[in-house]
C-alpha atoms as a PDB file:
ATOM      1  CA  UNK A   1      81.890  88.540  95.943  1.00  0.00           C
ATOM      2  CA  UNK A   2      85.261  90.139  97.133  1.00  0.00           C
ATOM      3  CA  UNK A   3      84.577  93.058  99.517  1.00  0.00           C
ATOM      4  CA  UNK A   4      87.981  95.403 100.520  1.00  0.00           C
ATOM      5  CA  UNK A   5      85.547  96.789 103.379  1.00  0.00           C
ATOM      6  CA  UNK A   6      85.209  93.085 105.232  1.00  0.00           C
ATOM      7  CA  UNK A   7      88.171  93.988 107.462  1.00  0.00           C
ATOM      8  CA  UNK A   8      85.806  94.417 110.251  1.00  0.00           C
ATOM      9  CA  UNK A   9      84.888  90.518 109.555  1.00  0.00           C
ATOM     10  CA  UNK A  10      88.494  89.435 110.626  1.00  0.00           C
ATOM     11  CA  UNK A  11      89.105  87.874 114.120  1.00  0.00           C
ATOM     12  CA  UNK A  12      91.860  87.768 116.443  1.00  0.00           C
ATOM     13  CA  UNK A  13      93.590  84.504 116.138  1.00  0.00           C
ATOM     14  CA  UNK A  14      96.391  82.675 118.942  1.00  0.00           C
ATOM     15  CA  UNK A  15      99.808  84.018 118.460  1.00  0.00           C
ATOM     16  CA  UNK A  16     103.014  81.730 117.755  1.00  0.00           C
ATOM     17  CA  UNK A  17     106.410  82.900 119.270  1.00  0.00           C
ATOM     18  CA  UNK A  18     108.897  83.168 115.911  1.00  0.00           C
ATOM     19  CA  UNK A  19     110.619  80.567 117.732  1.00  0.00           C
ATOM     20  CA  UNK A  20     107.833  77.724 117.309  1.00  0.00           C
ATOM     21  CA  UNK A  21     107.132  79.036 113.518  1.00  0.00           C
ATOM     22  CA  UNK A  22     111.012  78.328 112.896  1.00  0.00           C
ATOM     23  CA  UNK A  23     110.790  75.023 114.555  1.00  0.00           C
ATOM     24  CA  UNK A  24     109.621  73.413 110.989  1.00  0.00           C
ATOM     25  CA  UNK A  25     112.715  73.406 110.096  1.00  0.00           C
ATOM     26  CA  UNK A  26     114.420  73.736 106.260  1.00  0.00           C
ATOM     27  CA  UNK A  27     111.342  71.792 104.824  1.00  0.00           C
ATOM     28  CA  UNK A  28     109.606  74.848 102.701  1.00  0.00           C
ATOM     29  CA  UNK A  29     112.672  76.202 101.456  1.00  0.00           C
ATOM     30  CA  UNK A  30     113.468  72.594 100.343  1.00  0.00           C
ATOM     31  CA  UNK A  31     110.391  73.013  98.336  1.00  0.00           C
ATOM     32  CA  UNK A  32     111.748  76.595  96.953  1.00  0.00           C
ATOM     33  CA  UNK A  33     115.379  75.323  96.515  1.00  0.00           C
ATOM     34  CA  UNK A  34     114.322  72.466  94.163  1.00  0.00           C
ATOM     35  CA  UNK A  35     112.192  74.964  91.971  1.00  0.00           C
ATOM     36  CA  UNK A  36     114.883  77.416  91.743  1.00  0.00           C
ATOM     37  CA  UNK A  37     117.171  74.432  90.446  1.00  0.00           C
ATOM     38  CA  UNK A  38     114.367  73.479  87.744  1.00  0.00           C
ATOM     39  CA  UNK A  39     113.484  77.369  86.595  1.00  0.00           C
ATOM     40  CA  UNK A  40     113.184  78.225  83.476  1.00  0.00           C
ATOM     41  CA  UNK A  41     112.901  81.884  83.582  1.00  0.00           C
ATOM     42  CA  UNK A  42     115.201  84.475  85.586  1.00  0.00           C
ATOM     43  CA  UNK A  43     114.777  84.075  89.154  1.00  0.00           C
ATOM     44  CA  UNK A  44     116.945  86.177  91.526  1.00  0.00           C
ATOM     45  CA  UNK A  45     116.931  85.794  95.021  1.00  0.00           C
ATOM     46  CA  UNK A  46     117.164  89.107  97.115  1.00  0.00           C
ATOM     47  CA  UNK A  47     119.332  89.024 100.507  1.00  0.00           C
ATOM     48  CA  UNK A  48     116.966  88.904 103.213  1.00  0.00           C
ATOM     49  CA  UNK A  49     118.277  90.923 106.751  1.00  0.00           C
ATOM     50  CA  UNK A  50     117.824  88.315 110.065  1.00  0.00           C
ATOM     51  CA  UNK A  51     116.172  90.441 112.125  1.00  0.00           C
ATOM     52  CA  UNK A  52     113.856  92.136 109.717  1.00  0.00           C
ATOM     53  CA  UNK A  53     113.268  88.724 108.602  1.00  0.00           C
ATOM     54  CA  UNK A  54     112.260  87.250 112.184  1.00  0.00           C
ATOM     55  CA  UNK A  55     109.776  90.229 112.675  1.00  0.00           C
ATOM     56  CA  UNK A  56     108.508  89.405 109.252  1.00  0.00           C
ATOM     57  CA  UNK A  57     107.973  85.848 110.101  1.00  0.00           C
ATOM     58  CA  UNK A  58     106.400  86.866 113.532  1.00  0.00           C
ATOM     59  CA  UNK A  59     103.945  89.496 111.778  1.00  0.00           C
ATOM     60  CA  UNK A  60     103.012  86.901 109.245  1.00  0.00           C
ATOM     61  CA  UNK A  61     102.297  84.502 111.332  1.00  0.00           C
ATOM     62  CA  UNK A  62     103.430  81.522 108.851  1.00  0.00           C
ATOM     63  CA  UNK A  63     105.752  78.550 109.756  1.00  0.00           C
ATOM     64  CA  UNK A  64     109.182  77.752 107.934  1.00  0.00           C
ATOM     65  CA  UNK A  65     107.208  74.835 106.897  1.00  0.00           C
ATOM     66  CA  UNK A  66     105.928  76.141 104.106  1.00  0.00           C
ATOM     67  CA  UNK A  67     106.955  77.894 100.949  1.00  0.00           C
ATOM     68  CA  UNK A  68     105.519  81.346 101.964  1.00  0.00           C
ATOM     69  CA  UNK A  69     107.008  81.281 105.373  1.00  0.00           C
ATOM     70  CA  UNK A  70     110.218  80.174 103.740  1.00  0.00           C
ATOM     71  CA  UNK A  71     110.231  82.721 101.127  1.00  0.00           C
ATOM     72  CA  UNK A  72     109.326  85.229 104.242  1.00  0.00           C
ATOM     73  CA  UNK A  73     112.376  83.874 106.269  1.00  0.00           C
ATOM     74  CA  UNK A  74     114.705  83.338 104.494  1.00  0.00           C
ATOM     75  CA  UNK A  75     114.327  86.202 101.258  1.00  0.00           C
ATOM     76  CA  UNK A  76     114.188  89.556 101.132  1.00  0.00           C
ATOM     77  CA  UNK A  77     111.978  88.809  97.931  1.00  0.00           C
ATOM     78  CA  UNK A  78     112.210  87.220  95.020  1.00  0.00           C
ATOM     79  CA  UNK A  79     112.439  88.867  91.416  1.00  0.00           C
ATOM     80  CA  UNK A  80     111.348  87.493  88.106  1.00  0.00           C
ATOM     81  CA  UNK A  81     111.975  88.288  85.096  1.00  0.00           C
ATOM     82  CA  UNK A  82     114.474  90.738  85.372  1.00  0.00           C
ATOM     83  CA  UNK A  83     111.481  92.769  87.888  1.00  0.00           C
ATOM     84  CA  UNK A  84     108.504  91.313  85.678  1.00  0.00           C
ATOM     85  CA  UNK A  85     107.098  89.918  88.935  1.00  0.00           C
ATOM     86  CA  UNK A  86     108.119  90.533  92.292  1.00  0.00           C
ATOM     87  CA  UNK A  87     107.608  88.211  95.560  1.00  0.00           C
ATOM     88  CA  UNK A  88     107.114  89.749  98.581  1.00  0.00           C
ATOM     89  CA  UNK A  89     109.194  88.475 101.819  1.00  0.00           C
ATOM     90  CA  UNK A  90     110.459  90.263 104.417  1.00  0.00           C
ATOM     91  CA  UNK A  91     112.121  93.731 102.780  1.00  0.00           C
ATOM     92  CA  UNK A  92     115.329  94.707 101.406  1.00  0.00           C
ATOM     93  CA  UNK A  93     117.201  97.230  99.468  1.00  0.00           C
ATOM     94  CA  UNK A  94     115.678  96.660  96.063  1.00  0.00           C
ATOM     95  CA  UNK A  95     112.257  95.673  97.250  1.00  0.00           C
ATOM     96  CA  UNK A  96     111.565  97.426 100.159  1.00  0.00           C
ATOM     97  CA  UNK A  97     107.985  95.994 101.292  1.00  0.00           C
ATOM     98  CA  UNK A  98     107.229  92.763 103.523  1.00  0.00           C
ATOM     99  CA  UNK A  99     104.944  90.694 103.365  1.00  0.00           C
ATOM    100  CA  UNK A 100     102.728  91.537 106.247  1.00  0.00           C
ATOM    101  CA  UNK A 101     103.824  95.365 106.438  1.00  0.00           C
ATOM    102  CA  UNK A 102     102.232  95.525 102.372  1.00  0.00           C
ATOM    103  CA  UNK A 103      99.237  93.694 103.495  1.00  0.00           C
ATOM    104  CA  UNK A 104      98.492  95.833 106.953  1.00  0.00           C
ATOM    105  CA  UNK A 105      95.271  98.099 106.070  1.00  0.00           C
ATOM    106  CA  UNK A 106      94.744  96.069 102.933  1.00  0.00           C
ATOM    107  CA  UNK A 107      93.932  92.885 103.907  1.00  0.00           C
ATOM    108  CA  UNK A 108      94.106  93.247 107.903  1.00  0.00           C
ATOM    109  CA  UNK A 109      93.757  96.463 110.573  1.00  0.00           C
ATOM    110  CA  UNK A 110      96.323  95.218 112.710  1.00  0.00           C
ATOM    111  CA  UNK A 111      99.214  92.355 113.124  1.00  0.00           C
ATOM    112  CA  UNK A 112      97.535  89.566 114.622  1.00  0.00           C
ATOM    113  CA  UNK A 113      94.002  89.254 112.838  1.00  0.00           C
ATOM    114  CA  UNK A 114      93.462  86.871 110.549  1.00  0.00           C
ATOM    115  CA  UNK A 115      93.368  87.870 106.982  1.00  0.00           C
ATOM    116  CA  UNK A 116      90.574  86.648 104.731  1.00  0.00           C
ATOM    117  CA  UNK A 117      93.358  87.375 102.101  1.00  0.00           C
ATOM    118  CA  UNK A 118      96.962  87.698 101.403  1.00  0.00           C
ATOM    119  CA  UNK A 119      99.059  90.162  98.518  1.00  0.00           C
ATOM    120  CA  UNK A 120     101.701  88.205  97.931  1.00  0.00           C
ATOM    121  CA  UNK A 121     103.037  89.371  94.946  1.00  0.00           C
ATOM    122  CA  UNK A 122     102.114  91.737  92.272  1.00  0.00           C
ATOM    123  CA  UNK A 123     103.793  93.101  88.462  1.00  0.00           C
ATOM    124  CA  UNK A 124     104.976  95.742  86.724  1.00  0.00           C
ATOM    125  CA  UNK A 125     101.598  96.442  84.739  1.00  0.00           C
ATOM    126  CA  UNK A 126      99.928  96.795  88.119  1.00  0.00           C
ATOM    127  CA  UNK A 127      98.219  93.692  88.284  1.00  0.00           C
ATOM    128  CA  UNK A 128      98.164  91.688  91.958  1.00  0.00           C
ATOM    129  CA  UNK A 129      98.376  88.603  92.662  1.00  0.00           C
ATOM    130  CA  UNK A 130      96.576  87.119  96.421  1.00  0.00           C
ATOM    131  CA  UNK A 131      96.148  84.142  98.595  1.00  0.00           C
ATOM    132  CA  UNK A 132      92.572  83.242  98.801  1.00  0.00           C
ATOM    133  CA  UNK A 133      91.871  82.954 102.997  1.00  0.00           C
ATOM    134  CA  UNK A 134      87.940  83.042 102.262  1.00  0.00           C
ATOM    135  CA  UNK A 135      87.390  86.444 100.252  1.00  0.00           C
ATOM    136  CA  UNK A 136      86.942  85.028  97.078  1.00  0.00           C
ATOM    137  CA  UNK A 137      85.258  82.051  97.476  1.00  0.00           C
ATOM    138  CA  UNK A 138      85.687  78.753  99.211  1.00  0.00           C
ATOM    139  CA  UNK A 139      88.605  77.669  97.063  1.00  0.00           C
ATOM    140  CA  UNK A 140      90.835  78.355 100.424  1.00  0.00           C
ATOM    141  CA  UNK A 141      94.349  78.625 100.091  1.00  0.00           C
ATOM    142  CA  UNK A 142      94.027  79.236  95.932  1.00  0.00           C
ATOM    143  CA  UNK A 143      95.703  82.088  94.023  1.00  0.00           C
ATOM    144  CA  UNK A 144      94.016  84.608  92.181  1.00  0.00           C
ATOM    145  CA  UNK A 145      94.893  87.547  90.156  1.00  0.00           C
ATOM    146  CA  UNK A 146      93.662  91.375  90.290  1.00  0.00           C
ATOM    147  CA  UNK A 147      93.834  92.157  86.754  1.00  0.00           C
ATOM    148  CA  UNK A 148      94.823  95.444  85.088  1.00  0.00           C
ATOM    149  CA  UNK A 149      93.086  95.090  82.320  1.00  0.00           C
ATOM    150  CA  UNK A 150      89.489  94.181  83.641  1.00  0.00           C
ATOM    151  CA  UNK A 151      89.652  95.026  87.394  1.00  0.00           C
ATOM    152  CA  UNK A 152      88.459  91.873  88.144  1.00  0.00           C
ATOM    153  CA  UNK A 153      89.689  88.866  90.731  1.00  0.00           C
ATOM    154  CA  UNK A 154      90.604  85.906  88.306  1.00  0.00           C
ATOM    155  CA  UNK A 155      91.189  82.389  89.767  1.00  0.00           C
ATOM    156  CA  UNK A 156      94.313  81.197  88.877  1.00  0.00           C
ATOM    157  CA  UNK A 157      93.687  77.676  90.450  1.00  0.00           C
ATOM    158  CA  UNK A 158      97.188  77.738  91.763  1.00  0.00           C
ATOM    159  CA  UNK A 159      98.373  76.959  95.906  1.00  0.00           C
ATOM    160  CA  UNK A 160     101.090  79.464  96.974  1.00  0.00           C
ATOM    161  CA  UNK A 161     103.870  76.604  95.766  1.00  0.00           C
ATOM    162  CA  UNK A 162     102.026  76.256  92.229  1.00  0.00           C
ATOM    163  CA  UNK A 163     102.126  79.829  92.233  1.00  0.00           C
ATOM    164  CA  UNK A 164     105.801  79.923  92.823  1.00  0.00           C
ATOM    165  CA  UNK A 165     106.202  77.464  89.665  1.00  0.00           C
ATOM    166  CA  UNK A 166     104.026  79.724  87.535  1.00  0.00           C
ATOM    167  CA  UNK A 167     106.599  82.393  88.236  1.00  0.00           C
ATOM    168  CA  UNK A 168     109.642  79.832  88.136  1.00  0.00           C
ATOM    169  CA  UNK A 169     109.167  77.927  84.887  1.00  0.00           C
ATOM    170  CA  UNK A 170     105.657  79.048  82.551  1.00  0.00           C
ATOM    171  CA  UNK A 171     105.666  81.005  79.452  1.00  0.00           C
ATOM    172  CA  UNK A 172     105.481  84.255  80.793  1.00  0.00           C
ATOM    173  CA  UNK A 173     105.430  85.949  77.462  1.00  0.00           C
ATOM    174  CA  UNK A 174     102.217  83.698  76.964  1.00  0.00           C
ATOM    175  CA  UNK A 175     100.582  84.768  79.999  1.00  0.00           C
ATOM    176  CA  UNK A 176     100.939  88.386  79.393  1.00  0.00           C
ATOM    177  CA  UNK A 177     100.303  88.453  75.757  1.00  0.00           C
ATOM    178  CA  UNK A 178      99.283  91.936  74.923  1.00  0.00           C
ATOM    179  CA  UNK A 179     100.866  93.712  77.442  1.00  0.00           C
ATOM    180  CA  UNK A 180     104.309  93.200  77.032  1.00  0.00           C
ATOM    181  CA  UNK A 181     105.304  96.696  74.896  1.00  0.00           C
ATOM    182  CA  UNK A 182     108.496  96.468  72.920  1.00  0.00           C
ATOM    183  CA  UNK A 183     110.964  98.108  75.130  1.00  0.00           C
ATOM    184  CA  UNK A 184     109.522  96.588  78.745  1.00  0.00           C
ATOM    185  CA  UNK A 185     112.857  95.150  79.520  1.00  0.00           C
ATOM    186  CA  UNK A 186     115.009  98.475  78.996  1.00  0.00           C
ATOM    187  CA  UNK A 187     112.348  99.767  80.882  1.00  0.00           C
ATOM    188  CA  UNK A 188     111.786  98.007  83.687  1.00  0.00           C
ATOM    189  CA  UNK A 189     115.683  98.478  84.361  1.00  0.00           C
ATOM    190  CA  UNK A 190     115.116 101.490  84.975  1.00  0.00           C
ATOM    191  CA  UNK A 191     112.345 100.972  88.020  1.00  0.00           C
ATOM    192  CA  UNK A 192     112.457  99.591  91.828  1.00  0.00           C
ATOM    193  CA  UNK A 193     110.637  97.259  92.589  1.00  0.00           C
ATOM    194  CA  UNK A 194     108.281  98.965  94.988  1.00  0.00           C
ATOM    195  CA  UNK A 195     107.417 100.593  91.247  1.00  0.00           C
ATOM    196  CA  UNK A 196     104.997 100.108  88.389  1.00  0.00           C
ATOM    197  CA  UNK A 197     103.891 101.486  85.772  1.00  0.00           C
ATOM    198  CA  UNK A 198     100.500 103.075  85.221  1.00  0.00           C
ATOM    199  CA  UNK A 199      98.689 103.574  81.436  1.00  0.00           C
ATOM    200  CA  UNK A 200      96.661 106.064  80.212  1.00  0.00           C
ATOM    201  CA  UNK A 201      94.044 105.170  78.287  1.00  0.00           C
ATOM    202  CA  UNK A 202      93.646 102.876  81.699  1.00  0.00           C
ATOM    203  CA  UNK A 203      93.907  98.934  80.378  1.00  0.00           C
ATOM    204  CA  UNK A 204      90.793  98.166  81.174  1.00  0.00           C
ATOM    205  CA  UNK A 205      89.319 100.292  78.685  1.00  0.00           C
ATOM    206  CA  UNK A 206      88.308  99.955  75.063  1.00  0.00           C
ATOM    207  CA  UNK A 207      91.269 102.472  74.273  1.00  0.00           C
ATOM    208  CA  UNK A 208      94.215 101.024  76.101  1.00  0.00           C
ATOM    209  CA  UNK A 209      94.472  97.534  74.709  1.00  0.00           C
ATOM    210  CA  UNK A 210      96.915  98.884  71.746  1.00  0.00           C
ATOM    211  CA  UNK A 211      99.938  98.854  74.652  1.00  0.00           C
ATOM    212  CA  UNK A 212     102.929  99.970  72.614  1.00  0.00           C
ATOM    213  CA  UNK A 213     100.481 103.315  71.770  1.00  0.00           C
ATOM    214  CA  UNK A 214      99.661 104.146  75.115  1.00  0.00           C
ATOM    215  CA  UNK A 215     101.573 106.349  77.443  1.00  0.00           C
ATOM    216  CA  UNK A 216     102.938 105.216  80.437  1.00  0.00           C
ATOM    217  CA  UNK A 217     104.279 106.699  83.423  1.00  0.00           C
ATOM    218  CA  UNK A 218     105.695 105.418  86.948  1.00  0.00           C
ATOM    219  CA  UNK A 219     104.358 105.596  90.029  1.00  0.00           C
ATOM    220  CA  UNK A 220     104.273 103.469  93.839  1.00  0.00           C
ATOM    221  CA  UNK A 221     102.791 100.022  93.531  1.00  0.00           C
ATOM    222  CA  UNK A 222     100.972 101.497  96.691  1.00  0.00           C
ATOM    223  CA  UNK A 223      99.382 104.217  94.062  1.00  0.00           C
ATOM    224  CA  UNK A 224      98.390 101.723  91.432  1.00  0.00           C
ATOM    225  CA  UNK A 225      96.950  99.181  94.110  1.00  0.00           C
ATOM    226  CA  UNK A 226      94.588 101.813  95.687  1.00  0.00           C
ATOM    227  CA  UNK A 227      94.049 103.416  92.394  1.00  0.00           C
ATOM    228  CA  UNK A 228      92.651  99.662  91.054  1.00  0.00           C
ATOM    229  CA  UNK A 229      90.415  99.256  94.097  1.00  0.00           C
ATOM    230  CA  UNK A 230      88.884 102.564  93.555  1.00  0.00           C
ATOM    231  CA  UNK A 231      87.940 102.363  90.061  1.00  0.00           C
ATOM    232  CA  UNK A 232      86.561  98.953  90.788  1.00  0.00           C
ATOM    233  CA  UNK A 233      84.400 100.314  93.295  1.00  0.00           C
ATOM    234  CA  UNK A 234      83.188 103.159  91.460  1.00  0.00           C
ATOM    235  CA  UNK A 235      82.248 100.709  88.489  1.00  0.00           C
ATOM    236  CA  UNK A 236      80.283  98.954  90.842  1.00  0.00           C
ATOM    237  CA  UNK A 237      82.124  95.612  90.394  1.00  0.00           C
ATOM    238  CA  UNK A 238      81.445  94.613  93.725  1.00  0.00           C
ATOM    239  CA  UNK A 239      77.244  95.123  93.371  1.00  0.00           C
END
């Protein structure tokens, strides 16, 4: 059972220096680079700022070993699908949330606990994807996704680097079946990607599964996330 209230069950955990979660080396963005070379869908890279990135890495609390600390470091996010999906990392013009600044009062009080869950990514339908640190179940380290269109948590049996190849190289079109309304891509052009777009009849209801006759409208990721949450709660998911 996934509880948004068990913030209280986090602990305090030792703090790394950004200088010892750098001393990995190039070894997760290895891991990136040669999934970037092999993508099938569009993958853009935002520019990621040094020192917003070091902070970034620091709050996070995530060597350069891996692919999430790499895609912290060393991105300012990363865009699919012409804004389909968006990555979080450490900030920049175009997607102006980091990684741990998204996730502080979501998933932790303050920089420094230790998360029994990660946002790492989410879409433009308002769905949101996490990183499994306990929350959801004992698959540790597993990705799941916070559907639209049925509030609930559903495993994805991905790690954070099977993740990034979902995004990278599967049939997106597939995945989203349903939900992709004829214009999206004119659309989407349109949005940042701190952005999505909410539907009314909701998607989770009987009247909103008929997505090119629903309205839509824009508002904050931020919005949408704490909107979801909500209407979960007061549907008693959680019970």
């Amino acid at each position: 059972m996934f509880v948004f209230s068990s913030l209280a069950l986090f602990a305090q955990r030792k703090i790394q220096p950004v200088e010892e979660l750098l001393n990995g080396g190039e070894e997760g963005w290895t891991v990136v680079e040669d999934l970037l070379k092999s993508a099938k869908n569009k993958v853009e890279i935002l520019d990621a700022n040094v020192d917003r990135a070091k902070e970034s890495l620091y709050r996070t609390q995530v060597t350069t070993k891996s692919p999430m600390g790499a895609i912290v470091y060393k991105t300012g996010g990363v865009v699919v699908d012409d804004g389909w999906i968006r990555i979080l990392g450490s900030g920049s013009d175009r997607l102006n949330r980091t990684l741990p600044e998204w996730n502080k009062g979501k998933s932790f009080r303050e920089f420094g606990e230790t998360p029994s869950f990660l946002l790492i990514a989410d879409d433009v339908i308002g769905g949101f994807f996490l990183l499994n640190g306990g929350a959801l179940g004992d698959d540790l380290g597993k990705i799941y996704y916070f559907s639209p269109d049925n509030l609930e948590f559903e495993p994805l049996d991905l790690t954070y680097t099977g993740f990034l190849q979902f995004c990278f190289n599967s049939n997106l079109d597939e995945f989203y079946s349903g939900y992709r309304w004829k214009t999206w891509r004119a659309d989407i052009s349109r949005l940042d990607s701190d952005t999505v777009f909410t539907f009314y009849p909701y998607l989770w209801s009987k009247e909103g599964k008929e997505i090119n006759k629903i309205s839509k409208k824009p508002i904050s990721a931020e919005e949408q996330f704490r909107f979801n949450k909500e209407m979960r709660e007061q549907l008693n998911f959680d019970e």
